[in-house]
Protein backbone atom coordinates (compact mmCIF):
# COMPACT_ATOMS: atom_id res chain seq x y z
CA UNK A 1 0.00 0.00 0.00
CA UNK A 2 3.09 2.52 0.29
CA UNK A 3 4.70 1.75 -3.31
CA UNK A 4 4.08 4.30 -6.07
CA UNK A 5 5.56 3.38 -9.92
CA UNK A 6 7.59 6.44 -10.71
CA UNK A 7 9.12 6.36 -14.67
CA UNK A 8 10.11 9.14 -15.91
CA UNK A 9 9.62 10.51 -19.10
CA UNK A 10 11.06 12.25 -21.31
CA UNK A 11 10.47 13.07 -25.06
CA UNK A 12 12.43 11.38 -27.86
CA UNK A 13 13.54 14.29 -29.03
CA UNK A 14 15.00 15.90 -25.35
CA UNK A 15 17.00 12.68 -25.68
CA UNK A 16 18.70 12.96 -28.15
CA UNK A 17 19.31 16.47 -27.96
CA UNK A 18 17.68 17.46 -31.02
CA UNK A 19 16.95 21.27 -31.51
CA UNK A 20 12.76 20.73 -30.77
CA UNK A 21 10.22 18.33 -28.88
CA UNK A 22 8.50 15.50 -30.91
CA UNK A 23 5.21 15.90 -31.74
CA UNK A 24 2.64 16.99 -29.03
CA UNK A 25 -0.25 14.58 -30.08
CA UNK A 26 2.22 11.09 -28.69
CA UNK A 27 2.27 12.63 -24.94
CA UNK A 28 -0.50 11.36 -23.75
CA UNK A 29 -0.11 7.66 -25.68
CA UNK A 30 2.90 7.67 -24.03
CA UNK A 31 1.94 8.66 -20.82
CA UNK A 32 -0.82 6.42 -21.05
CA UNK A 33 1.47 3.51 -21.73
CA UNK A 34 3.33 4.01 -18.25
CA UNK A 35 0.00 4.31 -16.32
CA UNK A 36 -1.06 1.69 -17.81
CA UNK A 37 2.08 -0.50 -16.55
CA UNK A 38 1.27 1.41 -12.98
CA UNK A 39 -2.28 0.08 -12.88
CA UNK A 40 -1.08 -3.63 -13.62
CA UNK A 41 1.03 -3.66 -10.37
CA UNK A 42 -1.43 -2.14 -8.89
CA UNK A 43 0.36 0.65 -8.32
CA UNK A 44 -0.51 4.58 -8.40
CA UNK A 45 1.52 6.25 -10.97
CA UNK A 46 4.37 9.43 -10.18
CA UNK A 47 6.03 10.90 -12.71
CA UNK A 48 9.05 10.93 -11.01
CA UNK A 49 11.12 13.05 -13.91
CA UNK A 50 10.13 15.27 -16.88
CA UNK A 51 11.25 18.09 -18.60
CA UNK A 52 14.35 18.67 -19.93
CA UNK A 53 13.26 21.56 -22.53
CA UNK A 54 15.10 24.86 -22.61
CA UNK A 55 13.98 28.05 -23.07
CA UNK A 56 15.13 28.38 -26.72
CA UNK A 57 13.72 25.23 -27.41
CA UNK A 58 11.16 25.61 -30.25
CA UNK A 59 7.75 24.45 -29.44
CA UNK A 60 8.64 23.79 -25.35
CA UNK A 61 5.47 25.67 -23.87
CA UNK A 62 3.44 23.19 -26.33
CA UNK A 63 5.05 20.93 -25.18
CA UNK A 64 4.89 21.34 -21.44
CA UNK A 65 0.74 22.37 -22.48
CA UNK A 66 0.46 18.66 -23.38
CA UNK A 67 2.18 17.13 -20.69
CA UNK A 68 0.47 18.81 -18.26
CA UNK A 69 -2.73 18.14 -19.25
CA UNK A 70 -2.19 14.37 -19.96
CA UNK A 71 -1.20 13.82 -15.96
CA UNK A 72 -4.55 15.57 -15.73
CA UNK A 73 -6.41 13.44 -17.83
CA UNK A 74 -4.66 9.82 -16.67
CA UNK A 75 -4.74 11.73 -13.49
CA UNK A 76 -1.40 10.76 -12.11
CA UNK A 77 1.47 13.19 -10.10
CA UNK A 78 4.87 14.49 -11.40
CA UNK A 79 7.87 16.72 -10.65
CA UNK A 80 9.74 18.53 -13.61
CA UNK A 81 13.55 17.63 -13.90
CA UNK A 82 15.54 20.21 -14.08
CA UNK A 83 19.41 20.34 -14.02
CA UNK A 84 20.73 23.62 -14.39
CA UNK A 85 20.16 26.69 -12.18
CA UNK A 86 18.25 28.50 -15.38
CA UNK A 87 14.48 27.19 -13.78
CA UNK A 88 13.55 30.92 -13.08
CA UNK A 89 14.06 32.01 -16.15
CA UNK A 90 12.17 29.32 -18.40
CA UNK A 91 9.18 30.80 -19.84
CA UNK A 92 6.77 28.64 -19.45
CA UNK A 93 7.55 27.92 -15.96
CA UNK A 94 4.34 29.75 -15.05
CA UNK A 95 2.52 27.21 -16.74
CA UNK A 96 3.56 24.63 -13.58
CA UNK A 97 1.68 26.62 -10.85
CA UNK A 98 -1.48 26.12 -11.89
CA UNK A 99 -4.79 24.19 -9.98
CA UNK A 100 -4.10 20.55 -8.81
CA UNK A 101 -5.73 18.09 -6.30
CA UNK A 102 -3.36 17.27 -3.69
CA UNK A 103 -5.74 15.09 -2.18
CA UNK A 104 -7.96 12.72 -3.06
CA UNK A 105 -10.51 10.99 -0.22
CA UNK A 106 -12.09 8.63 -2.90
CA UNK A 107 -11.05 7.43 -6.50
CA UNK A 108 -10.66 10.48 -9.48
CA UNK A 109 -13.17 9.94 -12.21
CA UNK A 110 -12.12 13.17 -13.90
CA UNK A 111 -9.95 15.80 -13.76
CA UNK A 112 -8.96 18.58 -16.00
CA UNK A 113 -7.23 22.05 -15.99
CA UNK A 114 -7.45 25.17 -18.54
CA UNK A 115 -6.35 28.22 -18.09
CA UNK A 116 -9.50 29.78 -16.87
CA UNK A 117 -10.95 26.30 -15.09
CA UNK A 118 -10.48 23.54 -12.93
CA UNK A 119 -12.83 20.43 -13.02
CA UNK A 120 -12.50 17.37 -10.43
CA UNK A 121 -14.85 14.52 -10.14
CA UNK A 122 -14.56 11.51 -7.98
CA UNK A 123 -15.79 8.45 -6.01
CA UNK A 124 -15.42 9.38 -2.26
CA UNK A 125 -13.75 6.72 0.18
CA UNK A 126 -17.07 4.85 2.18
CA UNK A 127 -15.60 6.73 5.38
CA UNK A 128 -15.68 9.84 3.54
CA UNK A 129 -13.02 12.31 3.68
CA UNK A 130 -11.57 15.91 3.06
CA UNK A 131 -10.28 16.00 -0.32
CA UNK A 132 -7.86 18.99 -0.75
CA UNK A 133 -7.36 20.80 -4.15
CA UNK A 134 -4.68 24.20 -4.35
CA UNK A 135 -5.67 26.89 -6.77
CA UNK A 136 -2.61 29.54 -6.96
CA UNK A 137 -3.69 32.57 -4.97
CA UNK A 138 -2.99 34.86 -8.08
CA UNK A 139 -4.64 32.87 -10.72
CA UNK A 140 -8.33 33.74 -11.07
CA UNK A 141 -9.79 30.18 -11.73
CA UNK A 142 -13.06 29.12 -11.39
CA UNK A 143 -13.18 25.70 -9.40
CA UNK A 144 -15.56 23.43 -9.66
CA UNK A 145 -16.31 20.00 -8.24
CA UNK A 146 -18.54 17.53 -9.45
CA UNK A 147 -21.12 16.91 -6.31
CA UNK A 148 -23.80 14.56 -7.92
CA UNK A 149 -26.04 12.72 -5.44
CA UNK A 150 -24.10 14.23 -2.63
CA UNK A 151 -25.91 17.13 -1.29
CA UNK A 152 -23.98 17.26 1.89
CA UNK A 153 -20.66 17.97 0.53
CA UNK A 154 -19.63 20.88 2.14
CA UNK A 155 -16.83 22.66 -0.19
CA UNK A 156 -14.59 25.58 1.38
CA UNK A 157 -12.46 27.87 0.07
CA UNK A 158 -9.43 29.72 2.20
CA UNK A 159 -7.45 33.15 0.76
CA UNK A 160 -4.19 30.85 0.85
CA UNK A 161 -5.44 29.11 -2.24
CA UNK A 162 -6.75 25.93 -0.85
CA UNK A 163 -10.06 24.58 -1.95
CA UNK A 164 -10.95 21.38 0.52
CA UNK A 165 -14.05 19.55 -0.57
CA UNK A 166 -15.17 16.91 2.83
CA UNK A 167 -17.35 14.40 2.24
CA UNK A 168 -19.84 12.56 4.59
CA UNK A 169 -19.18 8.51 4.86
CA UNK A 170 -21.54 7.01 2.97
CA UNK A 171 -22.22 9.46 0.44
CA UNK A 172 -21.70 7.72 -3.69
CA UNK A 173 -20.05 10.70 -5.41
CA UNK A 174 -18.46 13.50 -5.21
């Protein structure tokens, strides 16, 4: 119960050092294909390492667009790799800081971030739960959370950026 699969991942083209990313439409595949190996184990999946784009790199905020959104979409964790001091300066680092679920009481059906809006569904725990989600302070998102069937949710929202969502035991989604 305390073993997560962490690959990492990295795109062919980071790899070889070539001047741009691959194609943005094989993240998620990819992706997919490690989750996938995560879920056989069973395992929950961490990203352990990803990244390695520069800021010259053509096409890098695309690229970081899609990779964020397919940990979203599997939904799984990460960290970004980074081994030079240059972080602060990437431009697209912004992109990072942006809504997430830190936790999860119950299973994630859905979850999905854009620029103006964060969406989480999910199958509470039968003990119910506080599920925790952290919306950057300075980002003007709307956050919503799928509470079908479960009228007693009772969803709170702090100035530090923290969303928490607790749900009554018993209670079939959230």
């Amino acid at each position: 119960p305390n073993v997560a699969f962490a690959p990492h991942h990295y795109d062919f083209w980071s790899d070889l050092k070539l001047p741009r990313p691959g194609p943005t439409d094989l993240v998620l595949p990819q992706l997919k294909r490690a989750a996938d190996a995560g879920d056989s184990m069973p395992a929950p999946t961490w990203f352990g390492e990803w990244g390695a784009l520069t800021a010259t790199t053509p096409g890098a905020e695309a690229m970081v667009r899609a990779h964020l959104d397919a940990f979203d979409e599997l939904p799984c964790g990460w960290a970004w790799w980074e081994y030079s001091k240059r972080f602060a300066k990437l431009p697209f680092r912004g992109l990072m800081s942006r809504p997430h679920a830190e936790i999860i009481a119950g299973v994630p059906t859905r979850m999905r971030c854009t620029d103006a809006a964060f969406e989480l569904s999910f199958t509470p725990l039968p003990q119910g739960g506080e599920t925790v989600i952290w919306v950057p302070p300075a980002l003007r998102v709307e956050t919503s959370v799928k509470a079908v069937g479960n009228r007693a949710a009772r969803i709170q929202r702090d100035g530090s950026g923290f969303v928490r969502v607790v749900c009554p035991p018993g209670e079939r989604e959230c």
